[in-house]
Protein backbone atom coordinates (compact mmCIF):
# COMPACT_ATOMS: atom_id res chain seq x y z
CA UNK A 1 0.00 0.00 0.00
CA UNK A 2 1.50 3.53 -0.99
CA UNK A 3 1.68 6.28 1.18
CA UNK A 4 -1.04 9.27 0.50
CA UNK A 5 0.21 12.95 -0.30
CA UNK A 6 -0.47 13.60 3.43
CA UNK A 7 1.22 11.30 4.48
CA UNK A 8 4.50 11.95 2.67
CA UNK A 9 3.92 15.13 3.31
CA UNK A 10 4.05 14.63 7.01
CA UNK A 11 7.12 12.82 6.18
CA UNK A 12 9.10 16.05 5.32
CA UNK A 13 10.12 17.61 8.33
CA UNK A 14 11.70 15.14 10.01
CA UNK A 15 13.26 13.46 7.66
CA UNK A 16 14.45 17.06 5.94
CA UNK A 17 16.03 17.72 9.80
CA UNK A 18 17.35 14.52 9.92
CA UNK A 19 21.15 13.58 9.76
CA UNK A 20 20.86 12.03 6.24
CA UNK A 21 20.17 15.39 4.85
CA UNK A 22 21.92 17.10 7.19
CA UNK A 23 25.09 15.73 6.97
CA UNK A 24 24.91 16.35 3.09
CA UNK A 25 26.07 12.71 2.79
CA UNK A 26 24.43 10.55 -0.07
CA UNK A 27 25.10 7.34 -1.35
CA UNK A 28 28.77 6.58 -2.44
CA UNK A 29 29.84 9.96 -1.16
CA UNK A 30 27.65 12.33 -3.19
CA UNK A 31 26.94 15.60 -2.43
CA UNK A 32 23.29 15.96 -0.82
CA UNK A 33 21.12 16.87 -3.37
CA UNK A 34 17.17 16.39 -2.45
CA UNK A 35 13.65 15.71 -4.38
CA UNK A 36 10.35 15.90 -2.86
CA UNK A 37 8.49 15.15 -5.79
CA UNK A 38 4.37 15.61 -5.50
CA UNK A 39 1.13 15.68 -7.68
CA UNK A 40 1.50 18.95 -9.58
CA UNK A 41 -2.40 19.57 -8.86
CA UNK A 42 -0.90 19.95 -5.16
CA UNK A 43 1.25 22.81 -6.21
CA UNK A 44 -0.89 25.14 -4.05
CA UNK A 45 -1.28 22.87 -0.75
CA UNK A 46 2.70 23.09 -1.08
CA UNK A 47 3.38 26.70 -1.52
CA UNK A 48 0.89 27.16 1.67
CA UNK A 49 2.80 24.23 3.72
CA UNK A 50 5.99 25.38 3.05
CA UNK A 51 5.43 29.34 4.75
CA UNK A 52 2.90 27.69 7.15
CA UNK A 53 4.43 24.37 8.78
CA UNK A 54 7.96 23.82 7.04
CA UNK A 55 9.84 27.39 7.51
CA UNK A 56 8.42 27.71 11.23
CA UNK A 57 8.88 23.95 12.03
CA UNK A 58 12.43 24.03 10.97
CA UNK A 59 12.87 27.38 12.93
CA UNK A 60 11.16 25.54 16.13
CA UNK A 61 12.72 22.42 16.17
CA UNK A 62 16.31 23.16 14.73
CA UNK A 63 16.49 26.98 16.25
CA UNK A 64 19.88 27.20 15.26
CA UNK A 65 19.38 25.91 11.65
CA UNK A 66 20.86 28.13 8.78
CA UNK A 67 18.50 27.84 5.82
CA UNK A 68 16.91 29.83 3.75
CA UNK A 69 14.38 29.16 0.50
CA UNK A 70 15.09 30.58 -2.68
CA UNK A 71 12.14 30.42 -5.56
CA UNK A 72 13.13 29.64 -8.98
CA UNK A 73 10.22 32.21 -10.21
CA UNK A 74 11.58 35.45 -8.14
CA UNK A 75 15.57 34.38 -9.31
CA UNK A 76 14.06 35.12 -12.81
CA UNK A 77 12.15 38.09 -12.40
CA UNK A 78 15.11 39.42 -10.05
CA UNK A 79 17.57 38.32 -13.07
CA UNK A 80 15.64 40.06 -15.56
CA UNK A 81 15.20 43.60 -13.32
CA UNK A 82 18.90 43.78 -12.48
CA UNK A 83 19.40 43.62 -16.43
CA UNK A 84 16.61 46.17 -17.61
CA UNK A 85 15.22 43.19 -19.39
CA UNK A 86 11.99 42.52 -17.48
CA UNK A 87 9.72 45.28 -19.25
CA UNK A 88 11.30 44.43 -22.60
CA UNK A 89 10.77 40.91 -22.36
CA UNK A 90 6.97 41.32 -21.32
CA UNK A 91 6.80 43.56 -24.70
CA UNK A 92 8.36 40.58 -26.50
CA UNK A 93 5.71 38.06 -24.76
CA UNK A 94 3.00 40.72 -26.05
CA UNK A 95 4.03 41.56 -29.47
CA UNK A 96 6.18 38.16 -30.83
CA UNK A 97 4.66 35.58 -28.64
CA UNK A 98 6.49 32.85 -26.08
CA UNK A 99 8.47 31.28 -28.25
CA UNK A 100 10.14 34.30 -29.41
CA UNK A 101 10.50 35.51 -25.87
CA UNK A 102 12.15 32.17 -24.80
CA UNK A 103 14.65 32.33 -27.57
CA UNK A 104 15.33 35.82 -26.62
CA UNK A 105 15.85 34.92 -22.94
CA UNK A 106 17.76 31.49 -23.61
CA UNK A 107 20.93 33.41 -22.95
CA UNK A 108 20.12 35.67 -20.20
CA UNK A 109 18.54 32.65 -18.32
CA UNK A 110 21.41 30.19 -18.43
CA UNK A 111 21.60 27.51 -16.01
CA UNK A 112 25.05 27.72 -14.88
CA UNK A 113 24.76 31.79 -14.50
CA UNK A 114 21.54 31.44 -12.32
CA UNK A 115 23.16 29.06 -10.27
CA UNK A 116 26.30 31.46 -9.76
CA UNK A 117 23.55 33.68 -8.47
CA UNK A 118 21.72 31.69 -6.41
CA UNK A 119 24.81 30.61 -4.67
CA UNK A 120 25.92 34.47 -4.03
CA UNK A 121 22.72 35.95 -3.29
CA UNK A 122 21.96 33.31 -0.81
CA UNK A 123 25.10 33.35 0.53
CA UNK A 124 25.30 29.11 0.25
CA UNK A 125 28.66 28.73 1.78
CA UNK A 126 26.92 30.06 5.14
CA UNK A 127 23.82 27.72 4.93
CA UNK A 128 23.03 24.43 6.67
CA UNK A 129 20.52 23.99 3.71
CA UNK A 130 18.96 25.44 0.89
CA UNK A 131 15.49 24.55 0.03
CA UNK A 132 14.19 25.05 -3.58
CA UNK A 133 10.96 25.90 -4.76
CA UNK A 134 9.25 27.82 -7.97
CA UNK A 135 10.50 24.75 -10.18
CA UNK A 136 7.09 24.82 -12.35
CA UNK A 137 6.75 28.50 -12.78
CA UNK A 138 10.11 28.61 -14.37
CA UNK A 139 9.15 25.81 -16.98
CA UNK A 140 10.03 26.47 -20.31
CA UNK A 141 12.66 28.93 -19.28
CA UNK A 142 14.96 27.13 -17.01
CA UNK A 143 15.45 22.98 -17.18
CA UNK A 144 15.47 21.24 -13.72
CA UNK A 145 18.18 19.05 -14.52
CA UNK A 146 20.45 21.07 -16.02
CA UNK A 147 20.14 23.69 -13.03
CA UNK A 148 20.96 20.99 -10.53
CA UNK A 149 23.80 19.86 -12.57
CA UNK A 150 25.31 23.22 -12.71
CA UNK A 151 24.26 23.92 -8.90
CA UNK A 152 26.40 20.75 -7.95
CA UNK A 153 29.92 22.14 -8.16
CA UNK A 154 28.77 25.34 -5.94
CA UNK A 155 26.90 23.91 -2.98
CA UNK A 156 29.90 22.04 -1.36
CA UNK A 157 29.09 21.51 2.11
CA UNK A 158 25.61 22.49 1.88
CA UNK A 159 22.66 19.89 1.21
CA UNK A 160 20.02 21.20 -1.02
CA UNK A 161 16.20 20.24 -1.02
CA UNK A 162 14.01 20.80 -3.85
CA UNK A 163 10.03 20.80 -4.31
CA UNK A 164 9.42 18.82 -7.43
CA UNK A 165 6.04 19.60 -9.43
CA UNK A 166 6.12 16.06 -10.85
CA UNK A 167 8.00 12.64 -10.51
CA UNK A 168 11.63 11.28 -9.54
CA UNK A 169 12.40 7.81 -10.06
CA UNK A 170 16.00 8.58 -8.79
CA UNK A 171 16.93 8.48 -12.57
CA UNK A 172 14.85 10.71 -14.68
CA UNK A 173 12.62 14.22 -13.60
CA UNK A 174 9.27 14.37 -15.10
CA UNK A 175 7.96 17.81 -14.72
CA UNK A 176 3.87 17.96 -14.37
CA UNK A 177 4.14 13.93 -14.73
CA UNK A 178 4.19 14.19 -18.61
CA UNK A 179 7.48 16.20 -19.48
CA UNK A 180 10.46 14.00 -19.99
CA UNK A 181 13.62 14.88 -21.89
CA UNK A 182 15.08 11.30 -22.70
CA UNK A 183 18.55 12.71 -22.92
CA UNK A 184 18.55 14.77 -20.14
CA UNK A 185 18.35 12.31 -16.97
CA UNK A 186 19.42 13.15 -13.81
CA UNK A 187 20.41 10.94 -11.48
CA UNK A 188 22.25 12.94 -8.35
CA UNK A 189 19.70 13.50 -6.27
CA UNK A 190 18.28 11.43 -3.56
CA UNK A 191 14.47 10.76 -2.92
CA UNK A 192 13.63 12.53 -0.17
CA UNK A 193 10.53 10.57 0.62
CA UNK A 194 9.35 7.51 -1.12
């Protein structure tokens, strides 16, 4: 019998506070990297648990805890505001259409620059652990896998967790459950909760 989405959900805490993911030890020696995968159509219940019962549980039970949350969505917008791009690239949207804006952005948004970013504007080297969120907003812009890949060489010490609109079989991520990009698997992370 499988667990329900409450239960795994109930599963988080603890097991996000424990000294698996703590430790940012993995299997064979790999750097911590964590999935909570969930039913996209749960995307709100998560947004609303995370600020309500993760962030103050965390800040209860671990009181000395450094961690902080970044979302994928604000990086963007943030991104795009520090460049002057944000207005231009809603005009684009408008006028040319998505596709046209995503070709326009491809170069702005790179993985490996957003991850130098997240790393310095979170100040990772002073964290006990990052938590990511925002992964479906950003979804044609920025791919999950490549992020993480080009996250790895940054986070070090620190263990990161990541809120997953969709499934992780510990090999491939399928975004909303339907999105797969065969040749883009990724296979360092670590199931949070089965």
């Amino acid at each position: 019998m499988s667990a329900t989405f409450d239960d795994r959900l109930n599963q988080v805490l603890p097991r996000m506070l424990s000294s698996d993911v703590l430790d940012n030890k993995g299997a064979g020696g790999e750097i911590g990297f964590w999935i909570f995968d969930y039913p996209p159509d749960q995307e709100m219940k998560v947004r609303g648990w995370l600020v309500d019962v993760i962030e103050p549980g965390v800040r209860k039970q671990k009181p000395d805890l450094r961690f902080a949350t970044v979302d994928l969505f604000e990086c963007v917008i943030d991104l795009l505001e520090d460049r002057g791009l944000l207005a231009k690239a809603l005009e684009r949207q408008r006028t040319k259409g998505d596709d046209a804006l995503l070709t326009s952005l491809r170069s702005v948004l790179r993985e490996d620059r957003l991850a130098a970013r997240i790393v310095d504007k979170m100040r990772v080297d002073e964290l006990d652990l990052l938590i990511v969120k925002g992964v479906g907003a950003v979804y044609p812009m920025l791919r999950t896998h490549t992020l993480l890949s080009a996250l790895h060489p940054h986070m070090r010490d620190t263990p990161l967790l990541m809120f997953y609109p969709g499934r992780y079989d510990g090999q491939s991520l399928r975004l909303f459950n339907s999105l797969n990009d065969q040749n883009h698997n990724y296979y360092r992370a670590f199931s949070l909760v089965p």
